[in-house]
N, C-alpha and C. Protein backbone atom coordinates (compact mmCIF):
# COMPACT_ATOMS: atom_id res chain seq x y z
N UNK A 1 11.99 40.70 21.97
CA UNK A 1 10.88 39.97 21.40
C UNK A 1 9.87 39.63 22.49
N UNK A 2 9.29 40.69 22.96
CA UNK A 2 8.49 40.68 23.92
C UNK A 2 6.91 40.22 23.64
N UNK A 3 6.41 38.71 23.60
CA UNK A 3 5.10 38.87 23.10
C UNK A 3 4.39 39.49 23.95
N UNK A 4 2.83 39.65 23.13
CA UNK A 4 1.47 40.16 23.67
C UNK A 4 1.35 39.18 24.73
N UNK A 5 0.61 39.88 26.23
CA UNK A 5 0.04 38.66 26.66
C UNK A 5 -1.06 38.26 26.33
N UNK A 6 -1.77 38.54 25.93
CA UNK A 6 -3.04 38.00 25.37
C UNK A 6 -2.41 37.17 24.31
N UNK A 7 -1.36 37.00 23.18
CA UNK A 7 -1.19 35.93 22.46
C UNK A 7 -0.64 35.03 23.52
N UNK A 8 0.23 34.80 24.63
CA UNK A 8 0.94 34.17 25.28
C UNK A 8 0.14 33.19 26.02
N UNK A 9 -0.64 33.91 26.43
CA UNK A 9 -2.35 33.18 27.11
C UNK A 9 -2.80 32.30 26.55
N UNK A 10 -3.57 32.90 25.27
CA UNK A 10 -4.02 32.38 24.10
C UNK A 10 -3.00 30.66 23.80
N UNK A 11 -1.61 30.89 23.31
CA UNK A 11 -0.75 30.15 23.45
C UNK A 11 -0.92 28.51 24.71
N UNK A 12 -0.91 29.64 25.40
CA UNK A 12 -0.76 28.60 26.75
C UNK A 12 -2.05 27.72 26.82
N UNK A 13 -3.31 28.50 26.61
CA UNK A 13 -4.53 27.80 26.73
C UNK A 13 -4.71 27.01 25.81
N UNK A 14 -4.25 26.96 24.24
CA UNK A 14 -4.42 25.76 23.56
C UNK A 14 -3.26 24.94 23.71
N UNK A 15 -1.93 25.24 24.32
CA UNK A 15 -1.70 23.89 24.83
C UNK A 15 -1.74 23.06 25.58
N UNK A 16 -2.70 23.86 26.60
CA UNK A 16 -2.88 22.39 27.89
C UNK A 16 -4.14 21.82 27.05
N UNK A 17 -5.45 22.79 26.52
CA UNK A 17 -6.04 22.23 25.85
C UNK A 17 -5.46 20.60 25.06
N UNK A 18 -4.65 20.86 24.25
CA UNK A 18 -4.02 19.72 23.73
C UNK A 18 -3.02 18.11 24.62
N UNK A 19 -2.68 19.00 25.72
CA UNK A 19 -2.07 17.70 26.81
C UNK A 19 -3.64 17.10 27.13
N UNK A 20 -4.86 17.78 27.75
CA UNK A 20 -5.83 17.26 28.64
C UNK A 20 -5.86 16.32 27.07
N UNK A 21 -6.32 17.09 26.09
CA UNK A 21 -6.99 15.78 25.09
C UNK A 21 -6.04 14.25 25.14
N UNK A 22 -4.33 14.52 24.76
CA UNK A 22 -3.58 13.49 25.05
C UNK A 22 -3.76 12.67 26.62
N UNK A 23 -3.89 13.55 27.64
CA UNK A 23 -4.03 12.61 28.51
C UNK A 23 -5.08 11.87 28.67
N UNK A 24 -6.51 12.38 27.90
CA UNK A 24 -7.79 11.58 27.93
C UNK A 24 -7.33 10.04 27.38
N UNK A 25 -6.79 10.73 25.94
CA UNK A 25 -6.31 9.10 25.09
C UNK A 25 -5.86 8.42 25.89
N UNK A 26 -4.53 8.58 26.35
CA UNK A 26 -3.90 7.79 27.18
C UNK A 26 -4.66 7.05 28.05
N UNK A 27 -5.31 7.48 28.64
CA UNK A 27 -6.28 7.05 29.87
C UNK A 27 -7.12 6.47 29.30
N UNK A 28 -7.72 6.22 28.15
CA UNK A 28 -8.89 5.00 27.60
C UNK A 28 -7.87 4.27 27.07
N UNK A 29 -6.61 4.57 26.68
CA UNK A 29 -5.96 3.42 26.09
C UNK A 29 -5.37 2.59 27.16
N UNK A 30 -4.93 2.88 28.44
CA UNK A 30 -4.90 1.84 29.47
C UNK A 30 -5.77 1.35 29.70
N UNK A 31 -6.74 2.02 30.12
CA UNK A 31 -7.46 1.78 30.46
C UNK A 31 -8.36 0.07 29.96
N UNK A 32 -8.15 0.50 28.40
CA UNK A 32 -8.38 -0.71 27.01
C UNK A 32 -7.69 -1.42 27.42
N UNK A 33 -6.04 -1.69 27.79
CA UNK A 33 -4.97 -2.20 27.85
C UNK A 33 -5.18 -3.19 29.11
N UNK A 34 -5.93 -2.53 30.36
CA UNK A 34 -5.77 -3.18 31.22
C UNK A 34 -6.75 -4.44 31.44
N UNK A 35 -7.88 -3.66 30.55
CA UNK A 35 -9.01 -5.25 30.25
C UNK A 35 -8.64 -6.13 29.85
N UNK A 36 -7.51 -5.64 28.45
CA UNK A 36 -7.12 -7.26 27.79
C UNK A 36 -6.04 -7.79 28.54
N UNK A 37 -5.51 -6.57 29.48
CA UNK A 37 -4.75 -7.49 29.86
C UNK A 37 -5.34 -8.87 31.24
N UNK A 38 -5.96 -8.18 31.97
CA UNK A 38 -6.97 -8.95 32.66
C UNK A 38 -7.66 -10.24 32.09
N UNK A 39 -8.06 -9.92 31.19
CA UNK A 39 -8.65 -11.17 30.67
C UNK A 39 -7.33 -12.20 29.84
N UNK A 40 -6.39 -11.81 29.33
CA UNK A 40 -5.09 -12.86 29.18
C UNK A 40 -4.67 -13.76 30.20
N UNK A 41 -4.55 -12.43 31.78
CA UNK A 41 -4.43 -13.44 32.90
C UNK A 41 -5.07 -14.57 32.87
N UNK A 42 -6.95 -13.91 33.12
CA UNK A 42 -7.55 -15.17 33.18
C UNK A 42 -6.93 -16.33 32.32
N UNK A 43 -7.10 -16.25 31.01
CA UNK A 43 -7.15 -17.24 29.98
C UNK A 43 -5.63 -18.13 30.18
N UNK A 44 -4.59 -17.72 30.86
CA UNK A 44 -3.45 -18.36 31.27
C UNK A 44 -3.72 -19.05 32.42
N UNK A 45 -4.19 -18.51 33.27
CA UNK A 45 -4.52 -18.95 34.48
C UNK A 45 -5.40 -20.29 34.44
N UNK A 46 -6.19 -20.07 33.57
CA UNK A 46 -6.89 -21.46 32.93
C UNK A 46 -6.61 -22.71 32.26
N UNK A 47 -5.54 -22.09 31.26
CA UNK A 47 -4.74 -22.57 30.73
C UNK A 47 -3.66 -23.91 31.77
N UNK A 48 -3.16 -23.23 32.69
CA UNK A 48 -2.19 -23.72 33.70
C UNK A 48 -3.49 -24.85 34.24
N UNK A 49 -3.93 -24.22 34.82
CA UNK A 49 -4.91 -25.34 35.64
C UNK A 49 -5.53 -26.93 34.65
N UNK A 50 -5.45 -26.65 33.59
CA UNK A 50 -5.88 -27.63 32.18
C UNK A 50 -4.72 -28.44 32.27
N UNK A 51 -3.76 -27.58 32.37
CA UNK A 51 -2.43 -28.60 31.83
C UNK A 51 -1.85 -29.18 33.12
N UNK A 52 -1.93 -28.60 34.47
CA UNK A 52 -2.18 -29.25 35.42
C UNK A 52 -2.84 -30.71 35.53
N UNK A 53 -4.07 -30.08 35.27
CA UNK A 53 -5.28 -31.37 35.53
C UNK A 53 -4.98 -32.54 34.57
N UNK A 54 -4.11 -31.90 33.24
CA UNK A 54 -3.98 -33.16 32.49
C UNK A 54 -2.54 -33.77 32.84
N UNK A 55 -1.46 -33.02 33.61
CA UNK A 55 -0.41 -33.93 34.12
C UNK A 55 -0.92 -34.76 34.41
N UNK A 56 -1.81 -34.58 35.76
CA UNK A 56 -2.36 -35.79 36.91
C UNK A 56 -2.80 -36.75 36.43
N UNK A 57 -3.42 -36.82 35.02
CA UNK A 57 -4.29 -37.96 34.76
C UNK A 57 -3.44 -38.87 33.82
N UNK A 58 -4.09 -40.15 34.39
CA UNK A 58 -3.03 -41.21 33.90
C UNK A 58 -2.89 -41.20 32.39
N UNK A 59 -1.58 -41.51 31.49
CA UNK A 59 -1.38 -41.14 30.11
C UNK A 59 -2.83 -42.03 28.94
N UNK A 60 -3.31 -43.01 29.86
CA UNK A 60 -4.60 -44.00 29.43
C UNK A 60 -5.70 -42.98 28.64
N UNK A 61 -5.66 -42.46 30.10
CA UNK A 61 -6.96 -41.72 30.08
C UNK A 61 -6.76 -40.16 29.36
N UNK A 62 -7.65 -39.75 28.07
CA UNK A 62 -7.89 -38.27 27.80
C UNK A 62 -9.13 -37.93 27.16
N UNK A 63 -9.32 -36.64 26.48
CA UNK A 63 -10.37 -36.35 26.74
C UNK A 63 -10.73 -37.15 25.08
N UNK A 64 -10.19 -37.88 24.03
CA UNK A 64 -10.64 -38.61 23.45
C UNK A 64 -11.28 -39.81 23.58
N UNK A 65 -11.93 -40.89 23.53
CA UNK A 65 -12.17 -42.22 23.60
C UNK A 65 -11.23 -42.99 22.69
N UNK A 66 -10.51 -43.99 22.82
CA UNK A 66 -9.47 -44.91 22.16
C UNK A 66 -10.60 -45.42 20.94
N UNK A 67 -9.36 -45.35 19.79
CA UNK A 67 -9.97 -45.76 18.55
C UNK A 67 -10.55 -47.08 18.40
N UNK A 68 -11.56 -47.46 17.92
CA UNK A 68 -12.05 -49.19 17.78
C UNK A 68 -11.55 -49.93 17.65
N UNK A 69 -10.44 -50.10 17.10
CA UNK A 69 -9.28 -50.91 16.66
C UNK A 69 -8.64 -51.99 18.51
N UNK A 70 -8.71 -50.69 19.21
CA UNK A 70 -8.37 -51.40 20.85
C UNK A 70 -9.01 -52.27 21.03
């Protein structure tokens, strides 16, 4: 079962054809992946520093004003 080379070629050239397209995806989908992931950091990283800043402050004090009733 000896193929043609010209089908074998043929063969071969639409399947790297088909890896390059998969590896394009791949590569905008990290690529996607790595923004959100970047920006999660941030938003944790922010996060920490908030809940930080609100350990430190005395339990008196937050970012409400005490009801009228005080």
């Amino acid at each position: 079962m000896t193929a043609d080379p010209d089908t074998r070629l043929d063969a071969l050239e639409t399947r790297i054809a088909h890896q390059d397209a998969t590896i394009e995806d791949l590569n905008r989908i990290v690529t996607e992946q790595w923004g959100a992931i970047d920006l999660l950091t941030r938003h944790v990283a922010a996060l920490r520093e908030r809940v930080r800043e609100m350990a430190e402050r005395p339990a008196a004090t937050g970012d409400e004003p005490p009801p009228p009733h005080y």
